[in-house]
Protein backbone atom coordinates (compact mmCIF):
# COMPACT_ATOMS: atom_id res chain seq x y z
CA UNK A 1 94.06 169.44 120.80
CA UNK A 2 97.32 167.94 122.14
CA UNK A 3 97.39 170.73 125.03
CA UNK A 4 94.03 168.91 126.36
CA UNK A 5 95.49 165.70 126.27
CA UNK A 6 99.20 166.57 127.75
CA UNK A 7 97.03 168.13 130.69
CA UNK A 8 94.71 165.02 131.34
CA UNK A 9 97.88 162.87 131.07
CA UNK A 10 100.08 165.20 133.43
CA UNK A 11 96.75 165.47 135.81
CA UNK A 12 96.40 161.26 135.62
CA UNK A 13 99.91 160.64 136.59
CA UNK A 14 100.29 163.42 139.31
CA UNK A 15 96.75 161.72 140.82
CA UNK A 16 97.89 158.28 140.16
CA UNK A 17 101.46 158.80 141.69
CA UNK A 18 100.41 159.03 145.09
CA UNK A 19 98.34 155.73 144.75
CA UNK A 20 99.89 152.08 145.63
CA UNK A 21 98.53 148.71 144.51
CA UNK A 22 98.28 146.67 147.89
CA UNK A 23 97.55 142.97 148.79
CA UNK A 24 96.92 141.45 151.75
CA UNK A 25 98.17 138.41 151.10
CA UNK A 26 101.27 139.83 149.89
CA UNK A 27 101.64 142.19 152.83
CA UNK A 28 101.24 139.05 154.93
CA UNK A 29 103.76 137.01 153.03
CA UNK A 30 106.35 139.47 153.13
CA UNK A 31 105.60 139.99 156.97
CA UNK A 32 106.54 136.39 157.49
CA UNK A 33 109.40 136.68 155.44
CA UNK A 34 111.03 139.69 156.97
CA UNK A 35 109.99 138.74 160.66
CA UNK A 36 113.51 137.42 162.55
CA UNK A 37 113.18 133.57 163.09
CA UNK A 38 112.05 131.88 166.28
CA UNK A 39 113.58 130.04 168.63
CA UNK A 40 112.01 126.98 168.57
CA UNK A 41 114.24 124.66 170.89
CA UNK A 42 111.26 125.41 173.37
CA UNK A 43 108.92 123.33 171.44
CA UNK A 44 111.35 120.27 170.33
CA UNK A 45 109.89 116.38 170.69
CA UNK A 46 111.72 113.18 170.46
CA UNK A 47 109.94 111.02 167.99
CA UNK A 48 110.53 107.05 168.39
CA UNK A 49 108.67 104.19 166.91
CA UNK A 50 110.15 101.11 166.73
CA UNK A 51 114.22 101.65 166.56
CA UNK A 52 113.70 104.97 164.58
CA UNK A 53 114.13 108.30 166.57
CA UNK A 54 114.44 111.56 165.40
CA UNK A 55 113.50 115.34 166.21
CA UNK A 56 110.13 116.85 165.62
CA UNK A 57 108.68 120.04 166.57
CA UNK A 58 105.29 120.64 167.81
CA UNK A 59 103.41 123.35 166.07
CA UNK A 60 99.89 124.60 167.42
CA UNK A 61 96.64 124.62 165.21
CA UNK A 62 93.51 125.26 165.79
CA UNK A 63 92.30 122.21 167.01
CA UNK A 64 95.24 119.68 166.99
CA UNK A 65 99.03 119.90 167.62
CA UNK A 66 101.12 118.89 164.50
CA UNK A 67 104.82 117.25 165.51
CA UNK A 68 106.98 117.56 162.29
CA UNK A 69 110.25 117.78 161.42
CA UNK A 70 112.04 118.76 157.44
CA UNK A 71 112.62 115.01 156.67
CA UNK A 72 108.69 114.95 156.47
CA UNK A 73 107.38 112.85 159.03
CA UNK A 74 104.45 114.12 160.64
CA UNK A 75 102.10 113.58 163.74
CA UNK A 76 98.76 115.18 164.63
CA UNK A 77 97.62 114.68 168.16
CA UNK A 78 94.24 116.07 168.96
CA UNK A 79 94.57 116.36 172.71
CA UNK A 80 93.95 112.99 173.54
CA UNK A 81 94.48 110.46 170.59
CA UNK A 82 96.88 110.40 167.57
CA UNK A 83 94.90 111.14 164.58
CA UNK A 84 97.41 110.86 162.08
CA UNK A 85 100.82 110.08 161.09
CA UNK A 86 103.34 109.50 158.39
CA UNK A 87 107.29 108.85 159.70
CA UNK A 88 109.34 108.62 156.35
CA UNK A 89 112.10 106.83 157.63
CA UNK A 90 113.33 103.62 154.90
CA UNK A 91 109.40 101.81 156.15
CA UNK A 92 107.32 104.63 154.76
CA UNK A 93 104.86 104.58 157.14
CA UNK A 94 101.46 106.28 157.42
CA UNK A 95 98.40 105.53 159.20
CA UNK A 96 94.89 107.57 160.11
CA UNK A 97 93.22 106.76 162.64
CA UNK A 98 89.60 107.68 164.35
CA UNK A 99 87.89 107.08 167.68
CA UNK A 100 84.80 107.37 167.93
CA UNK A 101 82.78 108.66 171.39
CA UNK A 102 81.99 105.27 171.96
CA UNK A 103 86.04 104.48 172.03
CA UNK A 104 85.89 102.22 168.93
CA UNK A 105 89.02 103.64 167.30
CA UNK A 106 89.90 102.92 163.22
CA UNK A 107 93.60 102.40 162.05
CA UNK A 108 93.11 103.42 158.31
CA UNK A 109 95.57 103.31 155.21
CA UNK A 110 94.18 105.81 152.78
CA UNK A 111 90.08 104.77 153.23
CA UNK A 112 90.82 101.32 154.43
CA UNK A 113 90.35 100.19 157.74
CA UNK A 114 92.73 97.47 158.75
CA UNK A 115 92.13 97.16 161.93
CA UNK A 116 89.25 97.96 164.89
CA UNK A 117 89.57 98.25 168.37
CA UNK A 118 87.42 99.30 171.18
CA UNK A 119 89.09 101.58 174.16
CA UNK A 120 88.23 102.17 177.51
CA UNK A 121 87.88 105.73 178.34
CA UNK A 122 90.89 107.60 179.66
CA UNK A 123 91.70 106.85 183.69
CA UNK A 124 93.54 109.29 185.28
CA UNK A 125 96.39 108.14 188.24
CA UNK A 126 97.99 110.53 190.43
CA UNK A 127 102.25 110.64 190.11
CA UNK A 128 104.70 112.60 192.34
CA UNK A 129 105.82 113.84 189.04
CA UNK A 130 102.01 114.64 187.46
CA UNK A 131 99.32 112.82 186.12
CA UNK A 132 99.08 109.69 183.83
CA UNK A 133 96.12 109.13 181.67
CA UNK A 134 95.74 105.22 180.62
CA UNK A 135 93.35 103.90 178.20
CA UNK A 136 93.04 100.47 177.73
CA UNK A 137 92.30 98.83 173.86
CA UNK A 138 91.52 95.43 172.98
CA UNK A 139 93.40 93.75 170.11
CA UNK A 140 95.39 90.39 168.73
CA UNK A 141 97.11 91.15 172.38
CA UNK A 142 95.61 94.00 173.79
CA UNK A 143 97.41 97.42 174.49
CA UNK A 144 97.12 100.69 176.73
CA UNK A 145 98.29 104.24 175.51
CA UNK A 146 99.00 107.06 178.00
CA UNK A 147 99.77 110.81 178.58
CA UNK A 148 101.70 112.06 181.27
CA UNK A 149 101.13 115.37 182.35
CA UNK A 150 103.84 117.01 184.37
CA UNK A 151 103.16 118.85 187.41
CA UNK A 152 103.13 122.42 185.49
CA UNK A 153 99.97 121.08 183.28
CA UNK A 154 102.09 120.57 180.17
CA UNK A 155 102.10 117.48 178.40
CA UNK A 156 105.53 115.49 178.89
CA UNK A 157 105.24 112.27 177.30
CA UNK A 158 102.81 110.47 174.63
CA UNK A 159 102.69 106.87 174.27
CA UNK A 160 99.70 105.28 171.92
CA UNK A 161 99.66 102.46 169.47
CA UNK A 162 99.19 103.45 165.81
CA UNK A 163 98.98 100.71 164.06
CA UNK A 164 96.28 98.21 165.78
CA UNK A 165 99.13 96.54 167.33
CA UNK A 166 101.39 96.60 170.65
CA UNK A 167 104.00 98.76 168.62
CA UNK A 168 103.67 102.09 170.39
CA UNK A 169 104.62 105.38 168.81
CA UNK A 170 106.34 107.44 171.29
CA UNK A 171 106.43 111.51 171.77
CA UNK A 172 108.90 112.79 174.63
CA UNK A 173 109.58 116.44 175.22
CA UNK A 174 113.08 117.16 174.98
């Protein structure tokens, strides 16, 4: 009786040794992990709003480009408008905001809209060194925000207002 067994045990482990357990995720994770770190002085911003500056770094998504840096502040820019941001400098200061087609654009804190402008849509002006895009918003004093383009088609400079008022938030590749 034990011979039977010792053989279906000896069988089971010969079979059994050439298997591996396998994730995906894992496999991915360790992937990152081992993979030699990137350069990233190629994608550095300067972040200033107000008299705070400091370094961010834009990261790609799918459908937005995220500015961050480790002290946690945080920008999304969707192309053409700033759709959220949180600096974390001594002010603590975070703001959503969302334009609609019609160019009414929301400044929200947390599902609270404090303020509500309506924008012109974006006019583009010819520079020696690329393009500007200006949009003009109404407010307590009225505003514009811009994008310059360089002449290589990347975006060099961000300027917008995110906070309803003439306060601008400022993104300048480094």
């Amino acid at each position: 009786m034990k011979t039977p067994r010792l053989f279906v045990t000896a069988f089971l482990l010969l079979v059994l040794a050439g298997c591996s357990v396998q994730s995906s995720q894992l496999s991915t994770l360790m992937s990152i992990v081992r993979a030699p770190s990137m350069d990233m002085s190629a994608n550095i911003w300067t972040l200033e709003y107000g008299d705070y500056q400091a370094a961010v770094y834009a990261v790609n998504a799918s459908d937005a480009t995220m500015f961050s840096n480790t002290i946690g502040d945080h920008i999304v820019f969707d192309g053409w408008a700033i759709t959220d941001v949180a600096i974390l400098n001594q002010n603590r200061f975070q703001m959503r905001l969302e334009t609609a087609a019609s160019g009414e654009r929301k400044y929200l804190r947390d599902t609270v809209v404090t303020r509500m402008h309506l924008c012109t849509p974006w006019q583009r002006e010819d520079r020696s060194n690329g393009v500007l895009f200006i949009q003009s918003c109404d407010g307590v004093n009225g505003y514009t925000n811009s994008i310059l383009v360089d002449s290589e088609g990347a975006i060099a400079e961000i300027i917008q207002s995110v906070d309803g008022s003439s306060s601008k938030l400022r993104l300048i590749k480094s």
